[in-house]
Protein backbone atom coordinates (compact mmCIF):
# COMPACT_ATOMS: atom_id res chain seq x y z
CA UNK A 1 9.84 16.49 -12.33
CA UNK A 2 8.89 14.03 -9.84
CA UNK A 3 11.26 12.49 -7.38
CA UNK A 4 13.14 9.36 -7.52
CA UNK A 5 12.68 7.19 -4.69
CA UNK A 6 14.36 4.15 -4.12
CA UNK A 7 13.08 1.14 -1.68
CA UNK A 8 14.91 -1.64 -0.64
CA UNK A 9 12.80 -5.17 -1.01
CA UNK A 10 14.05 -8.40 -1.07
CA UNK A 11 17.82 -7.83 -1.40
CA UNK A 12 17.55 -5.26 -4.28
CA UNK A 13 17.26 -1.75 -4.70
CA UNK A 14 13.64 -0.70 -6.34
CA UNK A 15 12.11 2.52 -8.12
CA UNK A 16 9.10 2.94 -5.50
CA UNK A 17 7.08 2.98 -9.31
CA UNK A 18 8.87 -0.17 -10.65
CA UNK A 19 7.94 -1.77 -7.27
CA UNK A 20 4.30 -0.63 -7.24
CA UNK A 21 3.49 -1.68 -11.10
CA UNK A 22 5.37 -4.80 -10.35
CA UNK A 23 2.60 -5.74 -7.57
CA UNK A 24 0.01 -4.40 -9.80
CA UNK A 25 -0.54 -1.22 -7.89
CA UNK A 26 -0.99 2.63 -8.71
CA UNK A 27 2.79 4.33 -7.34
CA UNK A 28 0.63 7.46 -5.72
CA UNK A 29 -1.43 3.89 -3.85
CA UNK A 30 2.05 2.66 -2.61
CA UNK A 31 3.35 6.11 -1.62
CA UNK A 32 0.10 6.86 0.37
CA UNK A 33 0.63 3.92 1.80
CA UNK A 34 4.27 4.14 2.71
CA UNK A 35 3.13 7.61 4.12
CA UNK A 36 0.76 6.68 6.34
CA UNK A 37 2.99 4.56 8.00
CA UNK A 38 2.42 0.84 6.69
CA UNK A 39 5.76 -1.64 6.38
CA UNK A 40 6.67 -2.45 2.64
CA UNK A 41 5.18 -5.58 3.19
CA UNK A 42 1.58 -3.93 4.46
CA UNK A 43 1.57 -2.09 1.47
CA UNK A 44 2.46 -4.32 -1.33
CA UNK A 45 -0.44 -6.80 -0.12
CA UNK A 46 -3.47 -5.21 1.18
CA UNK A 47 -5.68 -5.23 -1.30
CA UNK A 48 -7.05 -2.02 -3.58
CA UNK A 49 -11.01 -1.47 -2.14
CA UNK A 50 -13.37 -0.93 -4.37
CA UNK A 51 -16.06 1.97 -3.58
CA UNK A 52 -18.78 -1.14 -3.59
CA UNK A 53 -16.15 -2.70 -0.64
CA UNK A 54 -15.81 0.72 0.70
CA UNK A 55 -19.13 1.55 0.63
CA UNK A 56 -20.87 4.33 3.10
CA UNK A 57 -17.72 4.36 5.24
CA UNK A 58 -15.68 5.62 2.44
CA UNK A 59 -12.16 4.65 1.13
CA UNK A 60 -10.37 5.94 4.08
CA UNK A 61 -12.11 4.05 6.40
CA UNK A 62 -11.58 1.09 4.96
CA UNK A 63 -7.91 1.52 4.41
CA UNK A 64 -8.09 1.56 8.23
CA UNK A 65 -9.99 -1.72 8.71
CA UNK A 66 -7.62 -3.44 6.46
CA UNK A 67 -4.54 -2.25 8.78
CA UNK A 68 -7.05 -3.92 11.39
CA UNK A 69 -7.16 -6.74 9.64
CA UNK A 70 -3.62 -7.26 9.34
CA UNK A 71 -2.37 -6.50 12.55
CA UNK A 72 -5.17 -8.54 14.02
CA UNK A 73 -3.59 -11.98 11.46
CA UNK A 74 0.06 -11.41 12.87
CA UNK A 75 -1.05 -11.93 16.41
């Protein structure tokens, strides 16, 4: 049975799989993300790669140039 996990966004309590399907994303893509130590707001809107957008480098790597990406636009 898999475990509940609730995530407060935007002044109300959220099912992390609720919250993911609600920003049209996977739950395991938003609990990766969560894990790997993006903010809520990271994670809800980088955008899913696709393995054309990925290419060579590989999904990983990309993930990583997207966290680039975004830390580079809040400076």
């Amino acid at each position: 049975m898999p475990r509940m996990c609730r995530i407060s966004y935007h002044g109300r309590d959220w099912c992390l799989s609720d919250l993911a399907r609600e920003h049209h994303l996977h739950p395991n893509t938003l609990a990766a993300r969560l894990k790997s130590g993006m903010s809520i707001e990271q994670a809800l809107s980088t955008k899913i790669s696709t393995k054309s957008e990925a290419g060579s480098r590989g999904f990983a790597a990309s993930l990583v140039a997207n966290r680039r990406t975004n830390r580079r636009s809040r400076a």
